[in-house]
Protein backbone atom coordinates (compact mmCIF):
# COMPACT_ATOMS: atom_id res chain seq x y z
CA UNK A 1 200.87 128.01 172.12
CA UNK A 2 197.18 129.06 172.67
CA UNK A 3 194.75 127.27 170.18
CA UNK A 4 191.38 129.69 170.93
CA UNK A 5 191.59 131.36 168.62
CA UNK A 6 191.02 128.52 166.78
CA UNK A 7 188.55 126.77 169.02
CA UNK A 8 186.94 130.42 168.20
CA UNK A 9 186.72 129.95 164.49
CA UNK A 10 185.29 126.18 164.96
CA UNK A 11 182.47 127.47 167.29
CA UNK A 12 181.73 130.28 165.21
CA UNK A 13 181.81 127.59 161.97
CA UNK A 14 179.34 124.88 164.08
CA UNK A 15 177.14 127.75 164.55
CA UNK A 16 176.78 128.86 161.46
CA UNK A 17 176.56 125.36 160.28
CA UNK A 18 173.42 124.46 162.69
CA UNK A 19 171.74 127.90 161.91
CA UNK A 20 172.09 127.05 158.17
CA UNK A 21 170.55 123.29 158.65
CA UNK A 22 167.77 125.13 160.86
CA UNK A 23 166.75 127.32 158.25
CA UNK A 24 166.71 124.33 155.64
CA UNK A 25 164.74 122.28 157.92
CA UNK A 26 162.39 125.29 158.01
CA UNK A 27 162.06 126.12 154.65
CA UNK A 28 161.73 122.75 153.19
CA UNK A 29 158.94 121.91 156.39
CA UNK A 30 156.85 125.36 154.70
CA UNK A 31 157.48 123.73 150.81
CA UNK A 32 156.08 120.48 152.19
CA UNK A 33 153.13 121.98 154.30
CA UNK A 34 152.46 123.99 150.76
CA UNK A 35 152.49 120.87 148.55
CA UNK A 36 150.48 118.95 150.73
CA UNK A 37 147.73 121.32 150.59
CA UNK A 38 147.50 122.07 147.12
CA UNK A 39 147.68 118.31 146.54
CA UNK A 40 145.08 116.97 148.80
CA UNK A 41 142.60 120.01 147.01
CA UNK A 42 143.49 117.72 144.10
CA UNK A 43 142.86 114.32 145.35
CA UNK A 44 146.48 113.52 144.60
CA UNK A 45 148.64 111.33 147.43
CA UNK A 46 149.35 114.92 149.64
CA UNK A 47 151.65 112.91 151.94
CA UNK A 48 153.46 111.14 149.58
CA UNK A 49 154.72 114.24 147.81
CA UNK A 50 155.12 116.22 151.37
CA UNK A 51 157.35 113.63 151.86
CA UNK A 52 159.19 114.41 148.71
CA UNK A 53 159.51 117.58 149.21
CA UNK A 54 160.45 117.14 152.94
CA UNK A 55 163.56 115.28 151.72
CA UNK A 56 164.26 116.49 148.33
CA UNK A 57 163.21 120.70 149.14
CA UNK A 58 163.02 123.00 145.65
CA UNK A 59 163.54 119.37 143.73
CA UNK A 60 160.54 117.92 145.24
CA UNK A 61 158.63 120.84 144.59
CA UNK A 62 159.81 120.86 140.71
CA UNK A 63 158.72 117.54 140.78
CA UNK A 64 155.50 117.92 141.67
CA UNK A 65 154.96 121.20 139.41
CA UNK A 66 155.70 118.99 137.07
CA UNK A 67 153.41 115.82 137.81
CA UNK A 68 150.27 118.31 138.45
């Protein structure tokens, strides 16, 4: 019994799994570069809510919408 063509499927699935995290860690690195600017032009803490938005992505950005 051959199991690559399930091996196949798992690779295929980790792939897509660390191309999906890449993307988040992109997109939530871009939110955080975005807050940070727009809150150190307001003399608000820019790293603290980076860093809420770093970890937290579109909820950290709500969050600060919110707060400004």
């Amino acid at each position: 019994m051959s199991t690559t063509g399930a091996d196949d499927r798992a690779g295929r699935y980790a792939r897509r799994l660390r191309r999906l995290a890449a993307v988040t860690l992109v997109v939530h690195a871009a939110l955080a570069a975005l807050v940070y600017r727009d809150a150190a032009g307001r003399d608000v803490s820019g790293a603290r809510w980076a860093a809420f938005t770093l970890l937290g992505g579109l909820l950290g950005v709500a969050g600060y919408l919110r707060r400004r």
